[in-house]
Protein backbone atom coordinates (compact mmCIF):
# COMPACT_ATOMS: atom_id res chain seq x y z
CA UNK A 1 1.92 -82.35 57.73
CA UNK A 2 -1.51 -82.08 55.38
CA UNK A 3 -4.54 -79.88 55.58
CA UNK A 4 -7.89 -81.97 55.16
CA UNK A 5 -10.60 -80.07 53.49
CA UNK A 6 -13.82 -81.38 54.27
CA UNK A 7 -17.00 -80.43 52.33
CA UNK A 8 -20.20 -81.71 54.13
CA UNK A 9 -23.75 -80.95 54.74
CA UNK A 10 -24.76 -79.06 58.21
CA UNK A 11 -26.73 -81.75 58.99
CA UNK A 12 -23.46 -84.30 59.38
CA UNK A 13 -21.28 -81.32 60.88
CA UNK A 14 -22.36 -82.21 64.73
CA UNK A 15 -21.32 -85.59 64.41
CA UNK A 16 -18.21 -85.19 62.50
CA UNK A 17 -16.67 -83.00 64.47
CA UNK A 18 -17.98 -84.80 67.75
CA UNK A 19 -16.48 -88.30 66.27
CA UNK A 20 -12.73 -86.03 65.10
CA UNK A 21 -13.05 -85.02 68.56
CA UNK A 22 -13.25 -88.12 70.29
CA UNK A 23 -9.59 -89.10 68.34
CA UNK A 24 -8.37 -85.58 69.06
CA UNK A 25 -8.07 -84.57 66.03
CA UNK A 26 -8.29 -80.15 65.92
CA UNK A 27 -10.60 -78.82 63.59
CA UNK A 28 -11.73 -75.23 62.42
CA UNK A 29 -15.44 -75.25 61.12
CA UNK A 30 -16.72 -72.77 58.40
CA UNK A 31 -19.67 -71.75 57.29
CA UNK A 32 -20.27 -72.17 53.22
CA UNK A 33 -23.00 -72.40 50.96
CA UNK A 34 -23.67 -75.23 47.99
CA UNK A 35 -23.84 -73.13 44.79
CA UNK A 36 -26.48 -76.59 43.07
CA UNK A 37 -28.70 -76.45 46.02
CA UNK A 38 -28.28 -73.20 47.60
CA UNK A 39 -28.24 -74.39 50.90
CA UNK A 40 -25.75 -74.48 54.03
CA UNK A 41 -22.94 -76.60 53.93
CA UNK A 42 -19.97 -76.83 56.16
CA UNK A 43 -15.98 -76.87 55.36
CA UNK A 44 -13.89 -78.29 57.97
CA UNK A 45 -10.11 -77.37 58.08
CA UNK A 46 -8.34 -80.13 59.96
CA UNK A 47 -4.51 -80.55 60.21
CA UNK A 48 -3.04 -83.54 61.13
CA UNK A 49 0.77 -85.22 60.61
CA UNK A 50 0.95 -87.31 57.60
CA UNK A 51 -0.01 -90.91 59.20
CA UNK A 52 -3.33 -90.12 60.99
CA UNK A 53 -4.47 -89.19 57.29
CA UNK A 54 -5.78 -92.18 56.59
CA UNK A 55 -8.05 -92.21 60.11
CA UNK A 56 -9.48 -88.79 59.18
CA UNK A 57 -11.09 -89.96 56.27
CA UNK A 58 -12.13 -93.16 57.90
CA UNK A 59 -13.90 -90.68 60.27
CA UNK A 60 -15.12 -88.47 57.75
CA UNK A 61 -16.54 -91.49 55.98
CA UNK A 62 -17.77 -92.90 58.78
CA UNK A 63 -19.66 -90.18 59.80
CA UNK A 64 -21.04 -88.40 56.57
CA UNK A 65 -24.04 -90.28 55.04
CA UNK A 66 -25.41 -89.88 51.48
CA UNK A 67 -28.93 -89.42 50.72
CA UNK A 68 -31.60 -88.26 47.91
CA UNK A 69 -32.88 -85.46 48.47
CA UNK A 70 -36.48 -84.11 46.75
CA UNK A 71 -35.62 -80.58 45.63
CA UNK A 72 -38.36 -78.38 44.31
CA UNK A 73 -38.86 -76.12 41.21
CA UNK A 74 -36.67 -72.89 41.45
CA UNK A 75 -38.18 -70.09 39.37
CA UNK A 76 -35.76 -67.94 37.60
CA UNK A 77 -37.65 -64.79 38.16
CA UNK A 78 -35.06 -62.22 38.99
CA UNK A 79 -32.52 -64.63 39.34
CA UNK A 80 -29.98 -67.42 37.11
CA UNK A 81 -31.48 -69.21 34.32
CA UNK A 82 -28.55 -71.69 34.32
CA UNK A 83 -30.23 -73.36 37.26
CA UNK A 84 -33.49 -73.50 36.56
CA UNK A 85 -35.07 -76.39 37.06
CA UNK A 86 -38.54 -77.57 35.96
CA UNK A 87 -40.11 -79.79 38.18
CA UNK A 88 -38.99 -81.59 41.29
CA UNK A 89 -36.48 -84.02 40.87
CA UNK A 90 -34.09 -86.66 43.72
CA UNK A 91 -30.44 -85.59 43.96
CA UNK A 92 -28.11 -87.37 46.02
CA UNK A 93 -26.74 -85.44 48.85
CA UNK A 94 -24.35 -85.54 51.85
CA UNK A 95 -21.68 -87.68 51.91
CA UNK A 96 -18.55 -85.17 51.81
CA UNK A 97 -15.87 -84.00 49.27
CA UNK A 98 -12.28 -83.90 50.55
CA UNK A 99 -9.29 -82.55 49.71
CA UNK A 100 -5.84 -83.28 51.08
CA UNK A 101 -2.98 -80.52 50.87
CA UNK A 102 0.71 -80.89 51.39
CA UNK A 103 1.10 -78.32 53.98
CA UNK A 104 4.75 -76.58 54.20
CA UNK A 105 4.87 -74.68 58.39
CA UNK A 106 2.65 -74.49 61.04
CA UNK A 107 2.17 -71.60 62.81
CA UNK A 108 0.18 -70.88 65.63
CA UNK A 109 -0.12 -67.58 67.76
């Protein structure tokens, strides 16, 4: 059995979870936050049996575009130097990060 980790942006959570759905696979949806951009992402905890890995991620990649982004100046008045950035500049987002853990025993209550 394996836990999938998926890292997305809110704006690709609807459809991910609506496409996992559809192939019934069970998913747990999280809040988190982006520590670069500051803004809302969403982890997805999804356990599956080891052979329907590979159609997870064919979902998840699938379903979780990448674009560029224009993010503005961030001042660091009052807050983190380290991040400051001068003028606007495109980043790449979306798309998702994923991890894949060997998972030991299920439980469920």
């Amino acid at each position: 059995m394996k836990l999938i980790l998926a890292v997305l942006q809110d704006k690709d959570s609807n459809r991910l979870t609506d496409a996992l759905g559809e192939k019934d696979f069970k998913t747990t949806k999280l809040s988190t936050t982006g520590g670069f951009l500051k803004e809302g992402n969403t982890t997805l905890m999804i356990g599956c049996n080891d052979d329907a890995v590979d159609d997870a991620l064919e979902i998840i990649r699938d379903n979780c575009s990448q674009r560029e982004q224009m993010v503005a100046p961030i001042s660091p008045m009052g807050g983190n130097a380290d991040s400051y950035i001068p003028r606007p500049i495109n980043v790449e987002v979306g798309g998702a990060t994923v991890f894949v853990l060997p998972i030991d025993s299920f439980f469920q209550f």
